[in-house]
Protein backbone atom coordinates (compact mmCIF):
# COMPACT_ATOMS: atom_id res chain seq x y z
CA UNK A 1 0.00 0.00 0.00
CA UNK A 2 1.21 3.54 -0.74
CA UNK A 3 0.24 6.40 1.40
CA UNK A 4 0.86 9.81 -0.11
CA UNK A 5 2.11 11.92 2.85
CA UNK A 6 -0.51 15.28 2.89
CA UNK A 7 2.04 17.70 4.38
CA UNK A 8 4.65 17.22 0.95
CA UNK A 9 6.15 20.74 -0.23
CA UNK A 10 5.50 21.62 -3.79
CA UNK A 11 8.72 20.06 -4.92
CA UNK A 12 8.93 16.87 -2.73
CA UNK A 13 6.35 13.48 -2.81
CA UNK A 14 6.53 11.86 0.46
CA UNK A 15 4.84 8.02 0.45
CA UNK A 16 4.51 6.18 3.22
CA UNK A 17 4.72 2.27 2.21
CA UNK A 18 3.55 -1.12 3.37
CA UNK A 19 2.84 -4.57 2.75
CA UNK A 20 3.62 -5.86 -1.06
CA UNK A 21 2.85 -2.72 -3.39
CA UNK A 22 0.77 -3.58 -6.62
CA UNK A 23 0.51 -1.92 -10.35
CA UNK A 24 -2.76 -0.55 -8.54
CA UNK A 25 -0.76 1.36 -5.79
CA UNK A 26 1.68 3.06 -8.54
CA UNK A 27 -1.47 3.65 -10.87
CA UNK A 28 -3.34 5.16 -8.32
CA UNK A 29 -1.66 7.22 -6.11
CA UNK A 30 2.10 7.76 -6.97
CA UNK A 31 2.51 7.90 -10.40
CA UNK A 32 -0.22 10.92 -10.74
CA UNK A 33 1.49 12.81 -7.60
CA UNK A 34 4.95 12.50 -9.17
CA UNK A 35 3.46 13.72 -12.47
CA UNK A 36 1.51 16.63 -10.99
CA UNK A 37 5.01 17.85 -8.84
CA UNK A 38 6.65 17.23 -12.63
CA UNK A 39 4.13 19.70 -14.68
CA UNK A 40 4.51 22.27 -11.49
CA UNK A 41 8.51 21.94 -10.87
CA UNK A 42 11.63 20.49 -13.32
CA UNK A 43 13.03 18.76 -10.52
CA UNK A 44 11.87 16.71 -7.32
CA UNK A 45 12.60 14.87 -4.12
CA UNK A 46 11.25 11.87 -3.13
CA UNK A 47 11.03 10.87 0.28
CA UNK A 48 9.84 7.06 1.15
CA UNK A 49 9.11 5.94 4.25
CA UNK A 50 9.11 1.98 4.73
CA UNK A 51 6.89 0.30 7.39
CA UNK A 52 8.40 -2.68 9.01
CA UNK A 53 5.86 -4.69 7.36
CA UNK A 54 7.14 -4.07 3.82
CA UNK A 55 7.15 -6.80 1.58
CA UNK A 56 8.15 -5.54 -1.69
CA UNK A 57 6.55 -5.38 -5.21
CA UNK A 58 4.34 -7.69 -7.34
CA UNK A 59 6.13 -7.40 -10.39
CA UNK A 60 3.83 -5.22 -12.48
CA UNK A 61 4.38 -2.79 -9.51
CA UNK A 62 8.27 -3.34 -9.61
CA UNK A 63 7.88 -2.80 -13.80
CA UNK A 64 5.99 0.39 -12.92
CA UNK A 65 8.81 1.36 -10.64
CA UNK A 66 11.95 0.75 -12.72
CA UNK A 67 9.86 2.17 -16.23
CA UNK A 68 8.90 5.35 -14.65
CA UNK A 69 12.26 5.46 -12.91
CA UNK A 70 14.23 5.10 -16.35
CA UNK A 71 11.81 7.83 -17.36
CA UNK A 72 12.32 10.34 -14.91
CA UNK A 73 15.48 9.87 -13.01
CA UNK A 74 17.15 13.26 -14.21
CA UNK A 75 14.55 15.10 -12.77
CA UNK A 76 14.96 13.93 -9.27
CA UNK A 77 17.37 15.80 -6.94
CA UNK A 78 17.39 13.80 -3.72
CA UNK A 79 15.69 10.43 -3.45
CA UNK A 80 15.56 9.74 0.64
CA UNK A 81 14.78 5.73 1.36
CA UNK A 82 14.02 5.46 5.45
CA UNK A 83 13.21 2.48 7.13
CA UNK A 84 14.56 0.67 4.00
CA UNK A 85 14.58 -3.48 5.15
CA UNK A 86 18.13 -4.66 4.49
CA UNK A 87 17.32 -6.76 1.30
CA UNK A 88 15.94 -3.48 -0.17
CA UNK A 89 19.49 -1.82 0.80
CA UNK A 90 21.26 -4.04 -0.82
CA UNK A 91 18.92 -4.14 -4.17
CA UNK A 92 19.53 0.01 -3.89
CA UNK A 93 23.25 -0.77 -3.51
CA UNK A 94 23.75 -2.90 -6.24
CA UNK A 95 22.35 -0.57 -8.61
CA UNK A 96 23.83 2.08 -7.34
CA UNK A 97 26.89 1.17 -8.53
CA UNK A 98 25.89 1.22 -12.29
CA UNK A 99 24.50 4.83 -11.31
CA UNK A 100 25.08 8.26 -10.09
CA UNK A 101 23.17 6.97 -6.53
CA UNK A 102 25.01 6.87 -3.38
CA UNK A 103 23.62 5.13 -0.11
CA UNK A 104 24.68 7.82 2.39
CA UNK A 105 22.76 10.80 4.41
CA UNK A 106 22.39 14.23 2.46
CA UNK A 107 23.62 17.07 4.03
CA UNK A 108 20.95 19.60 1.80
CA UNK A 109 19.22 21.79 3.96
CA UNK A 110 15.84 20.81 4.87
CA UNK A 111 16.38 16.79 4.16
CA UNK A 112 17.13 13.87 6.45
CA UNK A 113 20.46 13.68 8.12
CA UNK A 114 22.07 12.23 11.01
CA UNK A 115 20.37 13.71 14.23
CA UNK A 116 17.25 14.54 12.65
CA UNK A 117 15.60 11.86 14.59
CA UNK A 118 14.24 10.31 11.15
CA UNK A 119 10.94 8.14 11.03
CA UNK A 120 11.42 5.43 14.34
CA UNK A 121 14.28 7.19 14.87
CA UNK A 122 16.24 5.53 12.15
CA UNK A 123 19.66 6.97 11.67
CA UNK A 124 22.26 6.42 8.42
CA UNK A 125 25.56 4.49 9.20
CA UNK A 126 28.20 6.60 9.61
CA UNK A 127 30.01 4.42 6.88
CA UNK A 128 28.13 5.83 4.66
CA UNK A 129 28.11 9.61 4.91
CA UNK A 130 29.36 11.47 1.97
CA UNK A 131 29.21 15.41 0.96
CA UNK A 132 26.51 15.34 -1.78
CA UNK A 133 25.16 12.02 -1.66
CA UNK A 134 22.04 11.81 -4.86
CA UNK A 135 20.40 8.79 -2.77
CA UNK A 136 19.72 8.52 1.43
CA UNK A 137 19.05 5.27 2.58
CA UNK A 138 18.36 5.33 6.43
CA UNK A 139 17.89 1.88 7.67
């Protein structure tokens, strides 16, 4: 299930996500708020919160992920992952090395960092900090 967050800026989508997301959930509710943001604003941030209960994608929902991402991806400044289960880290982490994504905390004003005292308090591994970081994952 996706949850669109009500309290988003103009430039930002903020989803709160659970159980196994479907072609439904991406049809429904995310796709249309990314596309209104993108006929507002050129460029974005995304902020996803994971529940524990996360389960992942059906795989028209996964297809719906990765063709819209292919799609869009330039016009995303900051993507912020928080909650992320550790299998979805590591899926992030192996494509971020084919791409300009970098699992660390952003230091941009106004998005999640160490200290900010993130969704359930989740925090990013110090490991992983970098200056300008394009993807957060705080796990």
């Amino acid at each position: 299930m996706i949850e669109l967050l009500g309290d988003s800026e103009e430039s930002i989508v903020g989803v709160r996500v659970s159980g196994k997301l479907t072609a439904a959930d991406y049809e429904t509710y995310l796709i249309p708020a990314l596309d209104r943001v993108f006929e507002r604003e050129k460029r974005a941030r995304f902020l996803v919160l994971m529940e524990e209960d996360f389960d992942g994608w059906t795989l028209d929902a996964a297809w719906d992920d990765f063709s819209y991402w292919l799609e869009h991806r330039a016009a995303f400044d900051k993507v912020a992952i928080v909650g992320a289960p550790k299998w979805v880290e590591w899926c992030i982490n192996a494509w971020a090395s084919c791409s300009r994504a970098s699992s660390a905390c952003s230091s941009a004003p106004g998005w999640p960092r160490p200290g900010d005292g993130c969704a359930r308090g989740h925090r990013p591994r110090p490991s992983e900090q970098q200056d300008d970081p394009w993807m957060t994952i705080i796990a």
